[in-house]
Protein backbone atom coordinates (compact mmCIF):
# COMPACT_ATOMS: atom_id res chain seq x y z
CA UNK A 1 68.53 17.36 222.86
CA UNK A 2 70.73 14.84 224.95
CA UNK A 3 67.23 13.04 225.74
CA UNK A 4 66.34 12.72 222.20
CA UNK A 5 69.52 11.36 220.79
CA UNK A 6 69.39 8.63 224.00
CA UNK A 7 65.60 7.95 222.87
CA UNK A 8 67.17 6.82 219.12
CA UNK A 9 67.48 3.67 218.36
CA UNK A 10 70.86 2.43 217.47
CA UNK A 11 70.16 1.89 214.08
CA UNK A 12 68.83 5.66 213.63
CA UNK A 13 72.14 6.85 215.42
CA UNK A 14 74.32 4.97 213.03
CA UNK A 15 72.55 6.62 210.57
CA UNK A 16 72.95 9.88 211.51
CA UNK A 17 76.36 9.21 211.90
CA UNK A 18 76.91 8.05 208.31
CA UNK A 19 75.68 10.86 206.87
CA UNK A 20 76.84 13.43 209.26
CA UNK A 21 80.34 11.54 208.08
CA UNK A 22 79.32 12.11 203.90
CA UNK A 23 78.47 15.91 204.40
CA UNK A 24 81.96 16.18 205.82
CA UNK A 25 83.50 14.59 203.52
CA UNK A 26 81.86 16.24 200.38
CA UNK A 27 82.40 19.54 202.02
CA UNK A 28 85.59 18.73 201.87
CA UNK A 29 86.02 17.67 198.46
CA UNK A 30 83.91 20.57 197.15
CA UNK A 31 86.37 22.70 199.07
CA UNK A 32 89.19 20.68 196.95
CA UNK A 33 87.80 21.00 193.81
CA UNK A 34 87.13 24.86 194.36
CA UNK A 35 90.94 25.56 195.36
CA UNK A 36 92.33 23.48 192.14
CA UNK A 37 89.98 24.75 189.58
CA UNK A 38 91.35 28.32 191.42
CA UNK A 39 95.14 27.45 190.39
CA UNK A 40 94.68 26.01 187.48
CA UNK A 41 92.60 28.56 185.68
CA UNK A 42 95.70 30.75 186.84
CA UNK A 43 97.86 28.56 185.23
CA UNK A 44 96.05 28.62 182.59
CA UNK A 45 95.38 32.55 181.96
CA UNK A 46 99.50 32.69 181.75
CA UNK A 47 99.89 29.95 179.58
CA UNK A 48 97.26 31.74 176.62
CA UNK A 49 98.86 35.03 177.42
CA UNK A 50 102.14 33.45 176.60
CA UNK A 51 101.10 32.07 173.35
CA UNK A 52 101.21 35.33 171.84
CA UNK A 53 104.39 35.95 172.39
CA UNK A 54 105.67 32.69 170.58
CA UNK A 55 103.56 33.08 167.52
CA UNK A 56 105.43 36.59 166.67
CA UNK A 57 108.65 34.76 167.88
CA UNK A 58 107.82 31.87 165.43
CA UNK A 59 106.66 34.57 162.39
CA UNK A 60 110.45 36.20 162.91
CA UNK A 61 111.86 33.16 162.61
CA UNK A 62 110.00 32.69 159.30
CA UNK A 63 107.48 30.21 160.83
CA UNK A 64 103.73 30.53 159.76
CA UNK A 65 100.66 29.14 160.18
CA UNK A 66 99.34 27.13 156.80
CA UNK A 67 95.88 26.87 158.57
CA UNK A 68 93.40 29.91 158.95
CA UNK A 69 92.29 31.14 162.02
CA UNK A 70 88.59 29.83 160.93
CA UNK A 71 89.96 26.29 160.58
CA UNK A 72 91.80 26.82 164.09
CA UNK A 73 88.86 27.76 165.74
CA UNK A 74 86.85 24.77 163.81
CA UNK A 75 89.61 22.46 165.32
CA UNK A 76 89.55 24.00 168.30
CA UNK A 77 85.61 23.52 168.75
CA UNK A 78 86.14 19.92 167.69
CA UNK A 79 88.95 19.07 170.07
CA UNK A 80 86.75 20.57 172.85
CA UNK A 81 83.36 18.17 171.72
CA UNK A 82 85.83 15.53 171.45
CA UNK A 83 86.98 16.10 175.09
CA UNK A 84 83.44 16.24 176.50
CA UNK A 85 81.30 14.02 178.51
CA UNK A 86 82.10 10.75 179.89
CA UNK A 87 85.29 9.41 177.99
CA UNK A 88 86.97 11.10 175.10
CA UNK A 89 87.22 10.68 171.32
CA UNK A 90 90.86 9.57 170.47
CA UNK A 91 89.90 9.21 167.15
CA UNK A 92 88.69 12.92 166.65
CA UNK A 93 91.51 13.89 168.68
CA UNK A 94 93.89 11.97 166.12
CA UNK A 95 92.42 12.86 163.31
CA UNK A 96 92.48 16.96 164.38
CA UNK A 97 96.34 16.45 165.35
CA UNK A 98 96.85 15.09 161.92
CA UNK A 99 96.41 18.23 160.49
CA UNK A 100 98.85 20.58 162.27
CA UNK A 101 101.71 20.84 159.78
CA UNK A 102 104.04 22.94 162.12
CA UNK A 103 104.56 25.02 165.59
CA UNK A 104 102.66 27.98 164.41
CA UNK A 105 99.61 26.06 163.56
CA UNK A 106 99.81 23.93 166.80
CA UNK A 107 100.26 27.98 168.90
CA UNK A 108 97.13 29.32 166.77
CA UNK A 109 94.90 26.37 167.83
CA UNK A 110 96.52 26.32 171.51
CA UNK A 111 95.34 30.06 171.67
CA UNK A 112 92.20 29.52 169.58
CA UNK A 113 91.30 26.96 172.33
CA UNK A 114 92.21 29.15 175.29
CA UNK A 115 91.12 28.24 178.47
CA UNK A 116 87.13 25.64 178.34
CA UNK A 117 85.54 23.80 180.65
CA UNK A 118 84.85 19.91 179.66
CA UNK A 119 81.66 17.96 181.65
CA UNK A 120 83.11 15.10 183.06
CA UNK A 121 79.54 13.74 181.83
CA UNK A 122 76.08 12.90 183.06
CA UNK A 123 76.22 11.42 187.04
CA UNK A 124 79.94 10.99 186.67
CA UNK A 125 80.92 12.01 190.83
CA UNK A 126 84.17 13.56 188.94
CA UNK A 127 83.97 17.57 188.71
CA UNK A 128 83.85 19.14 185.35
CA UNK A 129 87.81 20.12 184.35
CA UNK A 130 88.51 23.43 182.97
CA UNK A 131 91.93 24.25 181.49
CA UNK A 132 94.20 25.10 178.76
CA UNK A 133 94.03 22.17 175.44
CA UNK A 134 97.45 20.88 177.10
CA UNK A 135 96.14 20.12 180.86
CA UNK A 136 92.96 18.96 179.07
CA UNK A 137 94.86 16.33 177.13
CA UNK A 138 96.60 15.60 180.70
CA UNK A 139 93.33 15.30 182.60
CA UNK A 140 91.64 13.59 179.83
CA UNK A 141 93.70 11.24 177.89
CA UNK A 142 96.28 8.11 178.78
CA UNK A 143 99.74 8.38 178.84
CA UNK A 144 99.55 5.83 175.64
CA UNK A 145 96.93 7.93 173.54
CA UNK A 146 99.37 11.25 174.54
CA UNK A 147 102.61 9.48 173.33
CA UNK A 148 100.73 8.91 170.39
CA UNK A 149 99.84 12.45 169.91
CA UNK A 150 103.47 13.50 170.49
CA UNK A 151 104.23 11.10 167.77
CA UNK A 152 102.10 12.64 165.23
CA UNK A 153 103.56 15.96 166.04
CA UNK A 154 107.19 14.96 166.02
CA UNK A 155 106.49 13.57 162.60
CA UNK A 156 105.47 16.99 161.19
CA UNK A 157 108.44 18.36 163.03
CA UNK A 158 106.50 19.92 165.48
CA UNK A 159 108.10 20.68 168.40
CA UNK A 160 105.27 21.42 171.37
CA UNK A 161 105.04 18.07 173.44
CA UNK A 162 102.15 17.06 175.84
């Protein structure tokens, strides 16, 4: 084996080398990507479990939802094509967050969404994201477009923040 790797030329060795080097390093980053997918889909399981929980608090409190479940789910399927491939739809996303009139609408489609995985898109070296509607918005949108969401919720009197 020693003979053979003496016998290379330089340029084959540096080769070697390189690559040897990228199979490390995407072992690596696989490894990464494995362990926070892992917490966050824990994170997220609690988070949808919790949402229960505040809907019934927000019903006793005389809070309802003015949107079906149907339309939650529809907005919830839309928010999630929005979200997918290679850039997102602020527009779509807008337009969907323009029609949550108060904190037990925005709990229904937080729940309705649950936990979905968005393709970072076609040859994009960035692993698909999988998470809750609020870490998608994080992983997905700019701190400008979410301040803008916030904004449209604040003006319903909504009082969930992203």
């Amino acid at each position: 084996m020693k003979k053979t790797w003496e016998s290379l030329p330089p340029y084959a060795k540096g080769i070697i080398a390189v690559a040897g080097t990228a199979i490390a390093v995407g072992a690596i980053y696989v490894s990464y990507e494995a362990i926070k997918t892992y917490v966050a889909n824990r994170n997220s399981n609690k988070e949808v479990s919790e949402l229960t929980n505040k809907l019934t608090q927000l019903g006793q409190q005389g809070i309802h939802p003015t949107i079906s479940q149907q339309q939650a789910d529809s907005l919830a399927n839309g928010l999630e094509a929005a979200f997918q491939g290679y850039g997102s739809d602020f527009d779509v996303v807008k337009r969907s967050f323009n029609q949550i009139k108060n904190d037990a609408d925005m709990v229904i489609i937080l729940k309705s969404y649950g936990t979905r995985t968005i393709s970072s898109g076609t040859w994009n070296p960035q692993s698909d994201f999988t998470g809750t509607l609020s870490a998608t918005i994080a992983d997905e949108l700019s701190s400008g477009q979410v301040d803008e969401l916030n904004t449209i919720l604040q003006r319903s009197g909504i009082t969930q923040k992203f």
